[in-house]
C-alpha atoms as a PDB file:
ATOM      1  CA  UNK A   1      -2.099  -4.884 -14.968  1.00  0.00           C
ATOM      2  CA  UNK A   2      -0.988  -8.583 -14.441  1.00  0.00           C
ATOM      3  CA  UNK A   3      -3.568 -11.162 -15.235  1.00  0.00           C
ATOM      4  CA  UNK A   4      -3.728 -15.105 -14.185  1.00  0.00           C
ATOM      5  CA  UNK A   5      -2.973 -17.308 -16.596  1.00  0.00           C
ATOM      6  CA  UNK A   6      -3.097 -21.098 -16.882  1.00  0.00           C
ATOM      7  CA  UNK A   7      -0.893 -23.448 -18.204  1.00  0.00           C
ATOM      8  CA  UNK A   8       3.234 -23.187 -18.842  1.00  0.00           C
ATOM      9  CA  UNK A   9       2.680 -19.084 -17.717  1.00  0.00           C
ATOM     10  CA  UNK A  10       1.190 -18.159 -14.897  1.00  0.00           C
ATOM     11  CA  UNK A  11       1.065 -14.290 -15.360  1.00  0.00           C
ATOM     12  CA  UNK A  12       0.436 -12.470 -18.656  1.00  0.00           C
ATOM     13  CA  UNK A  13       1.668  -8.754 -18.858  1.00  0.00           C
ATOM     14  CA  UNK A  14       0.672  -6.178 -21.396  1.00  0.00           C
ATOM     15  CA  UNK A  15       2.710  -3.431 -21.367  1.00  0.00           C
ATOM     16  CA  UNK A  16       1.360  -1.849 -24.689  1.00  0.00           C
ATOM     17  CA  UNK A  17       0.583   1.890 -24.067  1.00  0.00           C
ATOM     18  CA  UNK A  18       3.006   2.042 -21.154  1.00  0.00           C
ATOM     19  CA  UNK A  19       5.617   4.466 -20.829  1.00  0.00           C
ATOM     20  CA  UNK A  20       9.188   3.082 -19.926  1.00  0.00           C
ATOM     21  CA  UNK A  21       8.808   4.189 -15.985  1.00  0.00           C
ATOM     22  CA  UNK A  22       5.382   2.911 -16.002  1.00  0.00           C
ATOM     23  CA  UNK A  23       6.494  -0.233 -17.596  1.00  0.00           C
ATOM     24  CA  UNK A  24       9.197  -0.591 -15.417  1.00  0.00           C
ATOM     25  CA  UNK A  25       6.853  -0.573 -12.303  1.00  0.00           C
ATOM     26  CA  UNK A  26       4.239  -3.337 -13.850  1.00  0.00           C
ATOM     27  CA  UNK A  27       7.151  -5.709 -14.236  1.00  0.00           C
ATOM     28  CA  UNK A  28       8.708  -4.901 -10.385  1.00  0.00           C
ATOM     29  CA  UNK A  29       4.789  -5.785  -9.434  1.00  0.00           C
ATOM     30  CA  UNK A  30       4.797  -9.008 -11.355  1.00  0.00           C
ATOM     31  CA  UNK A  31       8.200 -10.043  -9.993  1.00  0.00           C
ATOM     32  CA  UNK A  32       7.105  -9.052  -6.797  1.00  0.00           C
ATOM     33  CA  UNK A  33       4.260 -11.613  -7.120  1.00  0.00           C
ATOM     34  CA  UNK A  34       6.181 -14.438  -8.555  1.00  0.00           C
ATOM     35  CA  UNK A  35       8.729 -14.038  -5.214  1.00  0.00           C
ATOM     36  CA  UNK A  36       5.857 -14.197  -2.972  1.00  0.00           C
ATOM     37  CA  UNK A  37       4.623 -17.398  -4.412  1.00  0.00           C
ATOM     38  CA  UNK A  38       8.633 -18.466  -4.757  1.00  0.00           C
ATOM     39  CA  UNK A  39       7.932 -19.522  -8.655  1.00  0.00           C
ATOM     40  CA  UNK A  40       6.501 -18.959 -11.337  1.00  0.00           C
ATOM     41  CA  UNK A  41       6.760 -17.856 -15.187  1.00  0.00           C
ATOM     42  CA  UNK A  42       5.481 -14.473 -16.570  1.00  0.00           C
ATOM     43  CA  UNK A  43       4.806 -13.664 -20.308  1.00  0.00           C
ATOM     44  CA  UNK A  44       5.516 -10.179 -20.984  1.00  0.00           C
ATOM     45  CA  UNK A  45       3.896  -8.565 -23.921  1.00  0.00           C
ATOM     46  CA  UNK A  46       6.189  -5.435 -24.724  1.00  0.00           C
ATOM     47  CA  UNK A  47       5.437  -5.380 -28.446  1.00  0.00           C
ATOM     48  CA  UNK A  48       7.874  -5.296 -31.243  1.00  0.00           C
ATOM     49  CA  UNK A  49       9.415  -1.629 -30.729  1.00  0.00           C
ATOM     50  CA  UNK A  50      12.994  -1.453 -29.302  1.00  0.00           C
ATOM     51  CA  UNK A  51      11.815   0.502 -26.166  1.00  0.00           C
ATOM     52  CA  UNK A  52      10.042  -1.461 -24.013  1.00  0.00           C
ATOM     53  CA  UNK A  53      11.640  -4.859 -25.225  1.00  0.00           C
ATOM     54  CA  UNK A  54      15.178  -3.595 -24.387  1.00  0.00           C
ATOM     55  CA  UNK A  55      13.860  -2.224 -20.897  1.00  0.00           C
ATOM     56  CA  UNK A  56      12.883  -5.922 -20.065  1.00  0.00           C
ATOM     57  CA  UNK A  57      15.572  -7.766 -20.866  1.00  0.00           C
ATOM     58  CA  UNK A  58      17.620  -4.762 -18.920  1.00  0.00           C
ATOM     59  CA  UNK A  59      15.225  -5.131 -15.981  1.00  0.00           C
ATOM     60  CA  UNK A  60      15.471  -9.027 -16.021  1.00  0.00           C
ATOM     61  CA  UNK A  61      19.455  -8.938 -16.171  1.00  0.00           C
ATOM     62  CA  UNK A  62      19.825  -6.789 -12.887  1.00  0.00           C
ATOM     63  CA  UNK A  63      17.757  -9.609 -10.645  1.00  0.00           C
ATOM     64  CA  UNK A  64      19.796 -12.453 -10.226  1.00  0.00           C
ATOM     65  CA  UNK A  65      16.658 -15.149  -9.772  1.00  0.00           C
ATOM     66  CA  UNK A  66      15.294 -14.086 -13.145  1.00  0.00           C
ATOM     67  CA  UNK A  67      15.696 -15.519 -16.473  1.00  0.00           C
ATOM     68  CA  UNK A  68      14.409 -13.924 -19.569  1.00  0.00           C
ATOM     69  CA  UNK A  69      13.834 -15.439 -23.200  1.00  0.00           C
ATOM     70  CA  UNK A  70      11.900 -14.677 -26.243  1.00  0.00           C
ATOM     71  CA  UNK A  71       8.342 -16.665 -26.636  1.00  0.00           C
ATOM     72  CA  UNK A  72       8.779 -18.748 -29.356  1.00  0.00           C
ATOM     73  CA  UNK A  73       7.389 -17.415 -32.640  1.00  0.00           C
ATOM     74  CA  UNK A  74       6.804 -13.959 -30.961  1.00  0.00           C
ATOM     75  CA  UNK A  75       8.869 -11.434 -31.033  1.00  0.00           C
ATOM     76  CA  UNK A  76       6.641  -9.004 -29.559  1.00  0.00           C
ATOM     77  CA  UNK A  77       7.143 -10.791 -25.759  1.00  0.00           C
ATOM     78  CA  UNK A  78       9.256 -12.806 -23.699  1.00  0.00           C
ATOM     79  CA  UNK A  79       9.128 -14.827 -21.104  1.00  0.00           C
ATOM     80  CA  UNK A  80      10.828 -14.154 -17.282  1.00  0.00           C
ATOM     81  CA  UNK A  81      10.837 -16.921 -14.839  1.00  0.00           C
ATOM     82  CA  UNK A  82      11.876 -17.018 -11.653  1.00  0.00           C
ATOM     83  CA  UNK A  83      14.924 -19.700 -10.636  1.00  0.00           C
ATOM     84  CA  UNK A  84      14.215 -20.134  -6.598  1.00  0.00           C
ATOM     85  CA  UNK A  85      17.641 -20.108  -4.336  1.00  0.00           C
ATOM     86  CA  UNK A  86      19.456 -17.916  -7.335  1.00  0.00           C
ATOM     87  CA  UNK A  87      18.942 -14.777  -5.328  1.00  0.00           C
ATOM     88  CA  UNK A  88      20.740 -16.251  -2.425  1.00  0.00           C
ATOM     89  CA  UNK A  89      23.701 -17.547  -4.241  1.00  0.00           C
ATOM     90  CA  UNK A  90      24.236 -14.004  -4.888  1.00  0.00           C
ATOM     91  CA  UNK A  91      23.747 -13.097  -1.029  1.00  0.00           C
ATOM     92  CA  UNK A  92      20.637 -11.271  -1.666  1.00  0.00           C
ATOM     93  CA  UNK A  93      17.185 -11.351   0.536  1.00  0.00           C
ATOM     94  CA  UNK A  94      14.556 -12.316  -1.452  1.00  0.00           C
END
């Protein structure tokens, strides 16, 4: 599950152990957390494995008002923040 986090990320998610689908619905619920507070950065911890790091950056690419990169040294997470108004300019509610 989600935890708060201070500094540069304000959500840390470890989806270690997860299966795709249940990774799939941890990230909707951290997205759906960083839209309710209309900001916000997430680190997701998906490990090294081709699985669950390809099923991020798929998730991230199919919601306009995300954008995904790789933490720095780490290639076992990335990083998805949500860019506020992005959703619109693709004439989606958010």
């Amino acid at each position: 599950m989600a935890k708060q986090k201070s500094g540069r990320v304000d959500i840390e998610c470890d989806l270690h152990g997860l299966t795709r689908d249940e990774a799939w619905i941890e990230l909707q619920q951290v997205v759906a957390l960083l839209r309710r507070r209309k900001k916000g950065r997430a680190r997701i911890i998906h490990g090294c494995g081709e699985v669950l790091s390809e099923m991020v950056y798929e998730f991230a690419q199919q919601a306009p008002d995300l954008q995904i990169e790789q933490e720095r040294n780490n290639a076992g997470a990335s990083i998805i923040e949500l860019i506020p108004g992005r959703a619109r300019d693709f004439g989606l509610l958010v």
